[in-house]
N, C-alpha and C. Protein backbone atom coordinates (compact mmCIF):
# COMPACT_ATOMS: atom_id res chain seq x y z
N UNK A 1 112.94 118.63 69.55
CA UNK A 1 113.36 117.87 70.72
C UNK A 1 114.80 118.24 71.14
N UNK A 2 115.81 118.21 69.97
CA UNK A 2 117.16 118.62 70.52
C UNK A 2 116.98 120.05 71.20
N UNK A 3 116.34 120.92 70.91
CA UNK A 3 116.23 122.38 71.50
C UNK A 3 116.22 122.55 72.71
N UNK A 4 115.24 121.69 73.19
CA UNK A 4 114.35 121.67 74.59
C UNK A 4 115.51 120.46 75.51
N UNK A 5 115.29 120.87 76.76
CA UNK A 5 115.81 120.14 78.11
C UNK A 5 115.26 118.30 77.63
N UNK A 6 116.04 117.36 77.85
CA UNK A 6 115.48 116.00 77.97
C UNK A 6 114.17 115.96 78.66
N UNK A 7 113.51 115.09 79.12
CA UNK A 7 112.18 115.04 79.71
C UNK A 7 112.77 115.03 81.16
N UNK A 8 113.53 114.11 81.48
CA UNK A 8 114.05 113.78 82.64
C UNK A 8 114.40 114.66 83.30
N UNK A 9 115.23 115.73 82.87
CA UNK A 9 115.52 117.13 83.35
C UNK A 9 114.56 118.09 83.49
N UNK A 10 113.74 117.74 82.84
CA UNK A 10 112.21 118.87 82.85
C UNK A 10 111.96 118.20 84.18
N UNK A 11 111.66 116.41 84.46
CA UNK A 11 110.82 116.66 85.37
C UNK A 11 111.54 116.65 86.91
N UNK A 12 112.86 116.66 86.78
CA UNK A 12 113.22 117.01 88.06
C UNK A 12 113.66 118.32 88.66
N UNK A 13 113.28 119.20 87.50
CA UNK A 13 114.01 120.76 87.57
C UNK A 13 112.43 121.19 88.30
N UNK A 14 110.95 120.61 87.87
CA UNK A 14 109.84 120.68 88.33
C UNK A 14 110.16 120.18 89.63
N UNK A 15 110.10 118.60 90.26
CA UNK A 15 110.53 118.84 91.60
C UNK A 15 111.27 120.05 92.44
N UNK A 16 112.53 119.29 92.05
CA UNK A 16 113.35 120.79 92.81
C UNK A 16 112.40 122.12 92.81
N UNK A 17 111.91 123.10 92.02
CA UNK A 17 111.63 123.93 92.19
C UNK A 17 110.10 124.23 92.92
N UNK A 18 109.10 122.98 92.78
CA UNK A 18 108.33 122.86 94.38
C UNK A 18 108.49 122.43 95.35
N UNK A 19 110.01 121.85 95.76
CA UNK A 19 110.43 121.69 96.90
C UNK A 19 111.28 122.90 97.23
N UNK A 20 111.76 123.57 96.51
CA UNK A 20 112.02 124.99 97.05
C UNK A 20 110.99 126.27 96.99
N UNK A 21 110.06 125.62 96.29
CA UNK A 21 108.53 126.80 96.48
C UNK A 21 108.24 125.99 98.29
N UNK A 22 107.84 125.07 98.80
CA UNK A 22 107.87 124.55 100.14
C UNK A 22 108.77 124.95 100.79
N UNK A 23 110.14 125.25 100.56
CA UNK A 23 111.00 125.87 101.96
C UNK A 23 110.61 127.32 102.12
N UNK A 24 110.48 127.79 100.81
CA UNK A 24 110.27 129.49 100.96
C UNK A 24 108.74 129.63 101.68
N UNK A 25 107.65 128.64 101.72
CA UNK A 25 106.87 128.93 102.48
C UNK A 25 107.41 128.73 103.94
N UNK A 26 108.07 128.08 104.13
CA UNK A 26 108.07 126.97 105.82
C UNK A 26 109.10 128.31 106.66
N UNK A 27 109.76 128.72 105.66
CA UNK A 27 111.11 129.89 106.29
C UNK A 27 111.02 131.30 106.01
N UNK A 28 109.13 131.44 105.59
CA UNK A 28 109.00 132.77 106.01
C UNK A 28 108.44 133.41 107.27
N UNK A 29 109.01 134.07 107.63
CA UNK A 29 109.45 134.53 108.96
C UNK A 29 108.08 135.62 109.15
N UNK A 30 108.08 136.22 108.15
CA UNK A 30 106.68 137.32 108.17
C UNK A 30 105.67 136.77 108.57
N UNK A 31 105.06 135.51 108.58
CA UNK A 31 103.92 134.64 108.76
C UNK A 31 104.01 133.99 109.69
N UNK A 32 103.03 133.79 110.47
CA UNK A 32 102.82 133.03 111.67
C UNK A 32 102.39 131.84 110.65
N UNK A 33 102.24 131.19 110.25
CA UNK A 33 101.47 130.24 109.11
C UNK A 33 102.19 130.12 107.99
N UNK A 34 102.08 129.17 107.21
CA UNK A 34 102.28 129.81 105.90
C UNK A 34 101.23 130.09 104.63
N UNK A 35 101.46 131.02 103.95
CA UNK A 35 100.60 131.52 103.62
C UNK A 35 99.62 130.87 102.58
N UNK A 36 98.35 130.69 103.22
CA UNK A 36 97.44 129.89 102.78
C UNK A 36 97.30 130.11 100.99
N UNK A 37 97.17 131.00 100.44
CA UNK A 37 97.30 131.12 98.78
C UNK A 37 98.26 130.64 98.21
N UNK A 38 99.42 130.45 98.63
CA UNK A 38 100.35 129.81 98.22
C UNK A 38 100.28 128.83 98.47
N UNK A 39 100.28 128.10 99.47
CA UNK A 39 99.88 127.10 99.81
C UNK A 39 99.01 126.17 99.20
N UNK A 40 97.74 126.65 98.86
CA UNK A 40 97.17 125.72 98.06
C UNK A 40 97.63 125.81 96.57
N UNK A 41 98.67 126.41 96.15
CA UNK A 41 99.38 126.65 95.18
C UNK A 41 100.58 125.53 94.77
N UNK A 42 101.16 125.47 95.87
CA UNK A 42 102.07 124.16 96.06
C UNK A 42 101.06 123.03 96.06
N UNK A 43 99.86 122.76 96.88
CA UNK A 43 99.47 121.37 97.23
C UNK A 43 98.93 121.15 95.51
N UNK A 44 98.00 122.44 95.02
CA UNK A 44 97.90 121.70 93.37
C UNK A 44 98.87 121.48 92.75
N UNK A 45 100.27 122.41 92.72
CA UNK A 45 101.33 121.58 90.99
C UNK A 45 101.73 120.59 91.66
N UNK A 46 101.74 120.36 93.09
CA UNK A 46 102.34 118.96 93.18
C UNK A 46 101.59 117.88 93.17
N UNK A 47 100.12 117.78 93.29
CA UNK A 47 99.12 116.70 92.89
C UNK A 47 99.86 116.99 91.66
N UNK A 48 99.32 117.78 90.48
CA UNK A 48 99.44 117.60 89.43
C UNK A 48 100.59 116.91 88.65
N UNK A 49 101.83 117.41 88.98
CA UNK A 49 103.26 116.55 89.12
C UNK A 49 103.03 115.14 89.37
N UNK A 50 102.84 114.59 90.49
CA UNK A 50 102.90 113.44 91.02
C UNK A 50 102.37 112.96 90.47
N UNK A 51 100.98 113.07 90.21
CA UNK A 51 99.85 112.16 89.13
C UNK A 51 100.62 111.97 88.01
N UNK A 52 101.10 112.45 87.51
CA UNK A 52 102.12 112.76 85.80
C UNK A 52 103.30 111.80 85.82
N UNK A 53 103.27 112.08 86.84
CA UNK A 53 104.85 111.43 87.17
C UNK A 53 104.69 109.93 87.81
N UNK A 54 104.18 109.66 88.71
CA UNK A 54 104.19 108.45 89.60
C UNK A 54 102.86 107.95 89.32
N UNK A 55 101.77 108.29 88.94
CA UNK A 55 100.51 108.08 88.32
C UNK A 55 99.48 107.60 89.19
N UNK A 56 97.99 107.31 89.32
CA UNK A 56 97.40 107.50 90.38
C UNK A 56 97.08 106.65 90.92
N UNK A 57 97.46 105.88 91.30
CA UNK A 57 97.67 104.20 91.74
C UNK A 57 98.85 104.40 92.89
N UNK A 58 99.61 105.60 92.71
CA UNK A 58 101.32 105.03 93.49
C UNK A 58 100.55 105.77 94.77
N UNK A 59 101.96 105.45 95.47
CA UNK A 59 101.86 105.85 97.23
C UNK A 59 102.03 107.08 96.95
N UNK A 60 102.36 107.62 96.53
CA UNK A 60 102.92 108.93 96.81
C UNK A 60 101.58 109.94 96.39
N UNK A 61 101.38 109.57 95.13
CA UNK A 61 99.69 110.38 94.81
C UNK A 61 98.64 110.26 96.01
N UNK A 62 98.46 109.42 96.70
CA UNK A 62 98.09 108.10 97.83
C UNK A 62 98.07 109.37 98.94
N UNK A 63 99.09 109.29 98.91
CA UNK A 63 99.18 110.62 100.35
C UNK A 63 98.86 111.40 100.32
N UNK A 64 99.46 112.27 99.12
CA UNK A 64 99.30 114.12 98.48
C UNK A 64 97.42 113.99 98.51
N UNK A 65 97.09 113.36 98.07
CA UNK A 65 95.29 113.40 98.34
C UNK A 65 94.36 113.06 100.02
N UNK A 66 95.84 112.69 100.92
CA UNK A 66 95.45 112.09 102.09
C UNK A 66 95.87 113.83 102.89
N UNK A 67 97.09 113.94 102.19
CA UNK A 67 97.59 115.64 102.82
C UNK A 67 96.60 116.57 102.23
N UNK A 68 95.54 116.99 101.29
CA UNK A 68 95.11 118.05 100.93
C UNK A 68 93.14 117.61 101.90
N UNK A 69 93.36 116.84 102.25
CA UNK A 69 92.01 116.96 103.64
C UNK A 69 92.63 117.52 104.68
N UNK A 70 93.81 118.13 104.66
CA UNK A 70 94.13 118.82 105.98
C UNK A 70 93.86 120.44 105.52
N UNK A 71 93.57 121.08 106.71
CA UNK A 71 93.08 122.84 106.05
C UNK A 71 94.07 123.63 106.28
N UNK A 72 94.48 122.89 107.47
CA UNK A 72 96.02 124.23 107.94
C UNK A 72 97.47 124.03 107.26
N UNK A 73 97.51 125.15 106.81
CA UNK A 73 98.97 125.02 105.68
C UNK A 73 100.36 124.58 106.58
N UNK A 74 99.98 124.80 107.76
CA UNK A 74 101.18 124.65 109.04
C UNK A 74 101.76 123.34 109.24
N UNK A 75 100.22 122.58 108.71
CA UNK A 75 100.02 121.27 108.93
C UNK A 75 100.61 120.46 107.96
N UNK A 76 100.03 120.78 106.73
CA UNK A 76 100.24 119.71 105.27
C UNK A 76 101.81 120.37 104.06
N UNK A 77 101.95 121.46 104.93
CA UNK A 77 103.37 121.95 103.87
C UNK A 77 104.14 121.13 103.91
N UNK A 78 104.52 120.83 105.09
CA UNK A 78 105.95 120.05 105.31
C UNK A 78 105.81 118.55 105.27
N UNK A 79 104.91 118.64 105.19
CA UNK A 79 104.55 116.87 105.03
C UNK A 79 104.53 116.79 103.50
N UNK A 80 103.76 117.96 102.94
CA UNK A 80 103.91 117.22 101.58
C UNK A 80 105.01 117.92 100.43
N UNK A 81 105.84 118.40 101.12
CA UNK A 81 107.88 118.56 100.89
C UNK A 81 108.33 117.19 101.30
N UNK A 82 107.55 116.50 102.15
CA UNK A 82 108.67 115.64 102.09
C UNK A 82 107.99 114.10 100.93
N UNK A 83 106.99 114.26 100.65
CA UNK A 83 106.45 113.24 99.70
C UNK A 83 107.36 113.79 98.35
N UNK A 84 107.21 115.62 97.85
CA UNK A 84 107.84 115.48 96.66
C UNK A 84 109.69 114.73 96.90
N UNK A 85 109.87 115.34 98.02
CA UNK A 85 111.75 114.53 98.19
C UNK A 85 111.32 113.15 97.81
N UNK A 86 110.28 112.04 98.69
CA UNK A 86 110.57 110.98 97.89
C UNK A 86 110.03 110.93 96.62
N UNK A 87 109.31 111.23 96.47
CA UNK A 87 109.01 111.40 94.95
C UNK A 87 109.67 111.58 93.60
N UNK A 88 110.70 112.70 94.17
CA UNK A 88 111.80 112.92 93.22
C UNK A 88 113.44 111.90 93.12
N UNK A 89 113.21 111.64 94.50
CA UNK A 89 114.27 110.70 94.69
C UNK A 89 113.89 109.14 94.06
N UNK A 90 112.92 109.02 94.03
CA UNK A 90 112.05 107.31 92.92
C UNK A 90 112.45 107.53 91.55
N UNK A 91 112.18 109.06 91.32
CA UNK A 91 112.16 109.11 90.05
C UNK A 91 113.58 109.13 89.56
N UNK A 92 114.22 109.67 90.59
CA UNK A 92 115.91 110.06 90.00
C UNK A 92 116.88 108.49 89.76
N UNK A 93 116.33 107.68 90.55
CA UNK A 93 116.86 106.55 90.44
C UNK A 93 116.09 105.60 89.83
N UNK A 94 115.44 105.86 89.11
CA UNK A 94 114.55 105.04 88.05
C UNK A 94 113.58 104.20 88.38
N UNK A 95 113.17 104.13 89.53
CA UNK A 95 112.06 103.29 90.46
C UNK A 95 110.69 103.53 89.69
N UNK A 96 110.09 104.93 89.38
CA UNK A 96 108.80 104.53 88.82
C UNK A 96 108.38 103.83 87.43
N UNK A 97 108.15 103.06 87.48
CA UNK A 97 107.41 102.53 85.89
C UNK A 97 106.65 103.33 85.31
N UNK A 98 105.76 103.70 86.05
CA UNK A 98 104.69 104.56 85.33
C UNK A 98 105.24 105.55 84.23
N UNK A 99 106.17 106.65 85.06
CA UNK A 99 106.67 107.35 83.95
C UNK A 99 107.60 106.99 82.93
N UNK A 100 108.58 105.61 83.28
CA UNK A 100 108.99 105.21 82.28
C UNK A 100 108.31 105.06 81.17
N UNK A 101 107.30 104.58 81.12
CA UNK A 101 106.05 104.27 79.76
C UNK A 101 105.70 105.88 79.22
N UNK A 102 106.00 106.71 80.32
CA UNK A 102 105.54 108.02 79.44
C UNK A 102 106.32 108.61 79.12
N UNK A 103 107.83 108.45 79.09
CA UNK A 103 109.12 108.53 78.22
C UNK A 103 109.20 107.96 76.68
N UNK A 104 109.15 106.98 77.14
CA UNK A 104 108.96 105.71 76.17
C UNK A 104 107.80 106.48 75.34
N UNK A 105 106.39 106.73 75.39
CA UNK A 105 105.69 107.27 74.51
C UNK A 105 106.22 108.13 73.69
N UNK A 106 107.14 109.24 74.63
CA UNK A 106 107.20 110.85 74.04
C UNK A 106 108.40 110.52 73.09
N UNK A 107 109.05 109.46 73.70
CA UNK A 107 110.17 109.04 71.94
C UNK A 107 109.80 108.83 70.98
N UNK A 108 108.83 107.19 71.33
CA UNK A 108 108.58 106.81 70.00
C UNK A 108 107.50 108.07 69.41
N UNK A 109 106.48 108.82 69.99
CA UNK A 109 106.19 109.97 69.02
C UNK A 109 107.42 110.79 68.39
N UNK A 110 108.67 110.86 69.07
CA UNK A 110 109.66 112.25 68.27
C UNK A 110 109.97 111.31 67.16
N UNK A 111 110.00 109.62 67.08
CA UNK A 111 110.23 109.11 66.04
C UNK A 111 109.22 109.16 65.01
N UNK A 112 108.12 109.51 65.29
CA UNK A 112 107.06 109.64 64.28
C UNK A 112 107.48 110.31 63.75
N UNK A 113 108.25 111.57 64.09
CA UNK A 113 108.07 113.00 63.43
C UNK A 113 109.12 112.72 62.32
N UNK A 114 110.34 111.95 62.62
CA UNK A 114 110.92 111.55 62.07
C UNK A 114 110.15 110.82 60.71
N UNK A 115 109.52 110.15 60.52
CA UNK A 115 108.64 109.63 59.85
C UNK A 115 107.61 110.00 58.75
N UNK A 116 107.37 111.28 59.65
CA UNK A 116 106.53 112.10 58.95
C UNK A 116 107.23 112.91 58.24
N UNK A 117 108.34 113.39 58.44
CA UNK A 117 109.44 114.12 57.49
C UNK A 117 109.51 113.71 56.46
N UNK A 118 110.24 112.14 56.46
CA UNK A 118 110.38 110.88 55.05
C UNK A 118 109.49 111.31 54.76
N UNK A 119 108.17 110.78 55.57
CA UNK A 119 106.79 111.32 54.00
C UNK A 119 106.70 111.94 53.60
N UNK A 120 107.05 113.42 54.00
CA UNK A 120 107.13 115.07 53.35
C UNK A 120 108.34 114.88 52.57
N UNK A 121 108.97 114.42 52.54
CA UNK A 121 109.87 114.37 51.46
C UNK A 121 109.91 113.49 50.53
N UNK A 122 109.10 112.50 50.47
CA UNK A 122 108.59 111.51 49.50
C UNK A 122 109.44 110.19 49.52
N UNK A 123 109.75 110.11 50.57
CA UNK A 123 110.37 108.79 51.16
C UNK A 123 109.61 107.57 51.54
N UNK A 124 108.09 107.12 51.10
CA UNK A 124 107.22 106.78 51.89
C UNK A 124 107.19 105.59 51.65
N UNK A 125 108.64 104.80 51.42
CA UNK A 125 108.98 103.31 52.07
C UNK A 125 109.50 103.46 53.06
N UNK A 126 110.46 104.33 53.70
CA UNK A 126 111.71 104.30 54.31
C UNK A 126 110.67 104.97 55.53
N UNK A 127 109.56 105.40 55.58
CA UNK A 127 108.85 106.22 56.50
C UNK A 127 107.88 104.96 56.94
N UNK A 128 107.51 104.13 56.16
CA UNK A 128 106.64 103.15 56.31
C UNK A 128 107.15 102.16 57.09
N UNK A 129 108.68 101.72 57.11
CA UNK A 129 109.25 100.82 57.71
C UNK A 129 109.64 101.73 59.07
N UNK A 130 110.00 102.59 58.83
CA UNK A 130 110.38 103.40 60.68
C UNK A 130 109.29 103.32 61.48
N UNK A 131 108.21 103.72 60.67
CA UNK A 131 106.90 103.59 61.31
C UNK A 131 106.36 101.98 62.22
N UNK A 132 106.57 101.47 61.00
CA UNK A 132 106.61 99.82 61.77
C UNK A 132 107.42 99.23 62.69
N UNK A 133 108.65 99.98 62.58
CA UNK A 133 109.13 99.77 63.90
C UNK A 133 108.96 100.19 65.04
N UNK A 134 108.30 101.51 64.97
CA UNK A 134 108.04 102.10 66.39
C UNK A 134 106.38 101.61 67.01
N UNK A 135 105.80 100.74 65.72
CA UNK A 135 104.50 99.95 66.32
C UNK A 135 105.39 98.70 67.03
N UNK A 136 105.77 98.21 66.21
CA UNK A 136 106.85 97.27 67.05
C UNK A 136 107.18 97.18 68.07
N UNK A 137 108.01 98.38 68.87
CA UNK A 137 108.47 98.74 69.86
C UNK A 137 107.18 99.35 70.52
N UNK A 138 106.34 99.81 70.45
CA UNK A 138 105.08 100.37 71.55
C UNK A 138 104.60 99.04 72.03
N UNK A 139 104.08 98.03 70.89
CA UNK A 139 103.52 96.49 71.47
C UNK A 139 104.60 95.97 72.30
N UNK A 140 105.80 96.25 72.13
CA UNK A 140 106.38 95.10 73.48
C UNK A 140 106.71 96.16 74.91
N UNK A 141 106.71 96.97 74.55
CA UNK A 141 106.37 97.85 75.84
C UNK A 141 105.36 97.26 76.60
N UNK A 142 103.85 97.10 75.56
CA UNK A 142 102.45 97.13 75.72
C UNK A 142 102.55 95.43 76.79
N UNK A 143 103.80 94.78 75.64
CA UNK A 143 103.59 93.19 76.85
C UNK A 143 104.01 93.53 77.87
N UNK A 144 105.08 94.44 78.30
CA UNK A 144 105.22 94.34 79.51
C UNK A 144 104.69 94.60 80.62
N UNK A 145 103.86 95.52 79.88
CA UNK A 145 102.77 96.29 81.32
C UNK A 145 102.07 95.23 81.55
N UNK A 146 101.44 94.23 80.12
CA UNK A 146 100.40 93.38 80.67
C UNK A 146 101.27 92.09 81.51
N UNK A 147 102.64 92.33 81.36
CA UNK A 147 103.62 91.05 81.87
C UNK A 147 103.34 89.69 81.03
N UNK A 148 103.50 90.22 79.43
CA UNK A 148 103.77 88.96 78.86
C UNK A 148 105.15 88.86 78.64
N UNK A 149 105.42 87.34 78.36
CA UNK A 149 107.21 87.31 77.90
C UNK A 149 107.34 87.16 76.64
N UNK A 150 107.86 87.98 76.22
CA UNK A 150 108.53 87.81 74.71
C UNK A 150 109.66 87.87 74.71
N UNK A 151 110.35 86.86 74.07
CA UNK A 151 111.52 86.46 73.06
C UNK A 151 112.32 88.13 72.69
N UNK A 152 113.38 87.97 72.63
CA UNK A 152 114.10 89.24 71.93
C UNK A 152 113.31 89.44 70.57
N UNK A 153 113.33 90.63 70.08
CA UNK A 153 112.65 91.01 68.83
C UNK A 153 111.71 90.21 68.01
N UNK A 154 110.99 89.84 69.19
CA UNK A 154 109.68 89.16 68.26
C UNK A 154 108.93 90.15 67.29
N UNK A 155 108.63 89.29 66.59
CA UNK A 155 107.51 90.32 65.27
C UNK A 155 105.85 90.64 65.45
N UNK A 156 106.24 91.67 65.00
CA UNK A 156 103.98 92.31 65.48
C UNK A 156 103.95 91.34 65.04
N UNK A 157 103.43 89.96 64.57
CA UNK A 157 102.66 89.68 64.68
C UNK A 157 102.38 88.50 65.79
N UNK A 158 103.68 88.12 66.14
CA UNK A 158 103.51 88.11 67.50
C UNK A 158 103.05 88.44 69.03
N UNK A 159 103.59 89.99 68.98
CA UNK A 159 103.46 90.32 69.74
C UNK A 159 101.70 90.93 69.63
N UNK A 160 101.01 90.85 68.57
CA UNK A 160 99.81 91.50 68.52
C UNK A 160 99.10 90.35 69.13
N UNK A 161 99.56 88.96 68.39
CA UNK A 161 98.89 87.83 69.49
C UNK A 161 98.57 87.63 70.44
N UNK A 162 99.78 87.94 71.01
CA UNK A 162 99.42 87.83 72.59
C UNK A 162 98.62 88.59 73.04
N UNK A 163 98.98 89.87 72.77
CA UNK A 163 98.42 90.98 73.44
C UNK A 163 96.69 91.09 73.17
N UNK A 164 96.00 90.64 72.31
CA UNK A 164 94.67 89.99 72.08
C UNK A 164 93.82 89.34 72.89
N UNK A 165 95.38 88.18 73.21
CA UNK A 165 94.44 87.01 74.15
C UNK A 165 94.20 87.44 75.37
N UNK A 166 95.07 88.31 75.73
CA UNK A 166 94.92 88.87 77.24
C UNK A 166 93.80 90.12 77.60
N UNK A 167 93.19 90.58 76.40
CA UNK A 167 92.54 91.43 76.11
C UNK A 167 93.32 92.71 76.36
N UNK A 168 94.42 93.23 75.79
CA UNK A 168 94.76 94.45 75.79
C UNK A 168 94.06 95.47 74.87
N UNK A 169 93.38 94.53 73.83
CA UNK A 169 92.50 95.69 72.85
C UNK A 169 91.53 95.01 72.02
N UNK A 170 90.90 95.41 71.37
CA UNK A 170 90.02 94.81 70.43
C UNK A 170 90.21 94.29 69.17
N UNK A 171 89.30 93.06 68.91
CA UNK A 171 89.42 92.55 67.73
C UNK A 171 89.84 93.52 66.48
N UNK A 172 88.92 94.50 66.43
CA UNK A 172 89.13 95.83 65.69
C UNK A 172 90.71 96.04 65.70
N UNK A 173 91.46 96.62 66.86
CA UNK A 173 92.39 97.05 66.55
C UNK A 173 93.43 95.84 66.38
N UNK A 174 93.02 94.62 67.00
CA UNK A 174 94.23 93.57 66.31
C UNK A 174 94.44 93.42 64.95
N UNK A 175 92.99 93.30 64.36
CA UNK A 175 93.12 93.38 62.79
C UNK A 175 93.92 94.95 62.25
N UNK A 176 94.02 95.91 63.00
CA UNK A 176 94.69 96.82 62.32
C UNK A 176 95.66 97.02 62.34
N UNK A 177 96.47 96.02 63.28
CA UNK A 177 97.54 96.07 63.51
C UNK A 177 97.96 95.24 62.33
N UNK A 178 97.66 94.31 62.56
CA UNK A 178 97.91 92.69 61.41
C UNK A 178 97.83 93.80 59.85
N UNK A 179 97.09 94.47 59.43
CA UNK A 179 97.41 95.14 58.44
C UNK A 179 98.29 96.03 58.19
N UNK A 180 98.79 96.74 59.16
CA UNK A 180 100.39 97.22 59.83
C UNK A 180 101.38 96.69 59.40
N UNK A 181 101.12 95.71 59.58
CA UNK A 181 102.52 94.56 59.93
C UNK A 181 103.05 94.21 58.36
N UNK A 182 101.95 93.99 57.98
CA UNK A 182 102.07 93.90 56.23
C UNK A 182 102.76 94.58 55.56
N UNK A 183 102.19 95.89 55.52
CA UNK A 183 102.98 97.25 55.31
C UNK A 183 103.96 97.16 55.21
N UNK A 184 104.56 97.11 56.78
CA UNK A 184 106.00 97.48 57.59
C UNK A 184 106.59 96.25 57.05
N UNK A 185 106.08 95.08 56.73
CA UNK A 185 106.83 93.86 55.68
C UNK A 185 106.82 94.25 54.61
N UNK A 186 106.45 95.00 53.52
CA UNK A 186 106.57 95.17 51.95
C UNK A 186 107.60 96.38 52.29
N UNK A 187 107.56 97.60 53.19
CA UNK A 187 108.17 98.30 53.19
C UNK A 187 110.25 97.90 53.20
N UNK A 188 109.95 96.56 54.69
CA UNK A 188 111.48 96.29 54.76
C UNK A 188 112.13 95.50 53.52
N UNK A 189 111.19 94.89 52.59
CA UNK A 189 111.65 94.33 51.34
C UNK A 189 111.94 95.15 50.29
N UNK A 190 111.41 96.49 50.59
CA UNK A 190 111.57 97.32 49.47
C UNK A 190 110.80 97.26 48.26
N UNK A 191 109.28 96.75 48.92
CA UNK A 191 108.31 96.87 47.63
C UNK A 191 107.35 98.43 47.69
N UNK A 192 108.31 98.93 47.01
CA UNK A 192 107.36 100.28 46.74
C UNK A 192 106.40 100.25 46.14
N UNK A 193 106.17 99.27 44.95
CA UNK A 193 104.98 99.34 44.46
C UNK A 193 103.59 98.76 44.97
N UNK A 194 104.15 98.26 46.65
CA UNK A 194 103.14 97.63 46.89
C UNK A 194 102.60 98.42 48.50
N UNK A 195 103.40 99.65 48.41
CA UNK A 195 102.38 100.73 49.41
C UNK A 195 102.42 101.87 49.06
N UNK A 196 100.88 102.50 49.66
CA UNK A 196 100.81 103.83 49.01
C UNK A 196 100.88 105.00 49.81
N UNK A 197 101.49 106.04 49.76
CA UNK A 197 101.79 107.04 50.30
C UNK A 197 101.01 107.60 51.54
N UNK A 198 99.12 108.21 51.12
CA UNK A 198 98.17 107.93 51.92
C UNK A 198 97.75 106.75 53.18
N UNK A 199 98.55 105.60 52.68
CA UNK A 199 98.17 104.72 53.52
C UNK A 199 99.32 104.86 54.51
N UNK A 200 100.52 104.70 54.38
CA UNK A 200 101.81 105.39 55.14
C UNK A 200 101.47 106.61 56.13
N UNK A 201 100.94 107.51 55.42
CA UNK A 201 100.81 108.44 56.24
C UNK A 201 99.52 108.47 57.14
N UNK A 202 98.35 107.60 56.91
CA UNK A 202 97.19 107.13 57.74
C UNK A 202 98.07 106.36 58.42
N UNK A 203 98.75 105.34 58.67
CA UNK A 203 99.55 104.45 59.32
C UNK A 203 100.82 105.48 60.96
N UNK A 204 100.82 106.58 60.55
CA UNK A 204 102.08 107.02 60.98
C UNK A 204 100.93 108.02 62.41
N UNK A 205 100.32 108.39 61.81
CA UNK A 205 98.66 108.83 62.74
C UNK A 205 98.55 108.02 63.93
N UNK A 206 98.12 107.14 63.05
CA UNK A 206 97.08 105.79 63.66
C UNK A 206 98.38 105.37 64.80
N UNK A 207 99.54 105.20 64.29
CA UNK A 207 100.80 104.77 65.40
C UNK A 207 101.36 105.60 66.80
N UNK A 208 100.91 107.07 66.65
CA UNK A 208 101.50 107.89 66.93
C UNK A 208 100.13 107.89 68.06
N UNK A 209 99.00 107.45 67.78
CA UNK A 209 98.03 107.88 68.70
C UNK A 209 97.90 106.61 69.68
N UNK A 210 97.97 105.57 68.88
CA UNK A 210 98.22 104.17 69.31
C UNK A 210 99.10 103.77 70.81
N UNK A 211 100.40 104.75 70.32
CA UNK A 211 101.59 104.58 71.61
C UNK A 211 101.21 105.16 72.72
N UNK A 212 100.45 106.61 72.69
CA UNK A 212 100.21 107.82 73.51
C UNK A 212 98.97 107.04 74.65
N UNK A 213 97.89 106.81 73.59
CA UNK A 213 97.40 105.94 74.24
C UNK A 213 97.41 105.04 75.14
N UNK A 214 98.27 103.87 74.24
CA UNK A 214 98.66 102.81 75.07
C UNK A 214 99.77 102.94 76.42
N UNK A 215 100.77 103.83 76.52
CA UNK A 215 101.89 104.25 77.05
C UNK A 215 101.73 105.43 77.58
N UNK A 216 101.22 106.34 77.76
CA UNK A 216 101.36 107.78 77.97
C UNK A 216 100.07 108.22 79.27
């Protein structure tokens, strides 16, 4: 993760650079038109972008699917340069939710990895409790989408409550959470003898797919 660009910078270096793939069509001079292969070149990465980014519910996806029923590139280029400008401009100032939650996923996974290290190194209390915290932190994400209120740092097993009654998931996975929670309690007490390595590392899986899922 430290290697690579933040996410945030990935995804606006992606804007910018199909809103300047759109001027280089609109200001070539060789073409009476612009050129239809390219063209439908821009209208896919920027569906694809937008969906990713603003997700398929927003206005902006809304349009880009209202602009690609048009056939003439003369027509839908410049119209849909100016959806990625707002598009990028929502995102730059923190307006979409959607991708916030898919930030929020791609952390708490780099914290897995974190996690999964401890276990490779035979840390598998100290991996068991990180782990429980980042279930922790995915469920109150998880209330907010559904717009429950929780209290500052309420405890899974709180927050698994709620999120039950409202039907965010199944009986199945509430109980697996509730066995989570256990864990991530013997772990913060420092009972090693009372988790086992395998189960830590089934736990760190199960969390990591859990968030992506739920968030991503």
């Amino acid at each position: 993760m430290s290697d690579s660009l933040p996410i945030r910078e990935v995804v606006l270096r992606d804007f910018e650079g199909l809103i300047a793939f759109c001027d280089a069509l609109l200001s070539d001079a060789k073409q009476k038109f612009p050129n239809r292969i390219r063209s439908a070149e821009a209208m896919l990465r920027a569906r694809n972008l937008i969906r990713r980014v603003c997700g398929e519910g927003s206005e902006h996806y809304r349009a880009v699917l209202e602009l690609a029923r048009i056939d003439q590139p003369a027509a839908y280029v410049p119209r849909l340069q100016g959806v990625l400008l707002a598009a990028a401009d929502d995102f730059r100032e923190s307006r979409l939710f959607e991708f916030r939650h898919v930030i929020e996923a791609t952390v708490l996974g780099s914290i897995i990895d974190q996690a999964e290290a401890l276990l490779a190194a035979g840390h598998h209390v100290a991996a068991a409790s990180l782990t429980g915290a980042v279930l922790e932190r995915a469920l109150t994400k998880l209330c907010e989408v559904h717009g429950i209120v929780q209290p500052p740092k309420a405890a899974i097993a709180s927050l698994n409550a709620d999120l039950a009654k409202v039907g965010a998931y199944s009986t199945r996975v509430q109980e697996r959470i509730a066995a989570m929670a256990v864990v991530r309690a013997h772990a913060d007490q420092g009972r090693a003898e009372a988790i086992q390595r395998d189960e830590v590392a089934d736990m760190a899986r199960w969390v990591r797919a859990f968030a992506a899922d739920s968030l991503g």
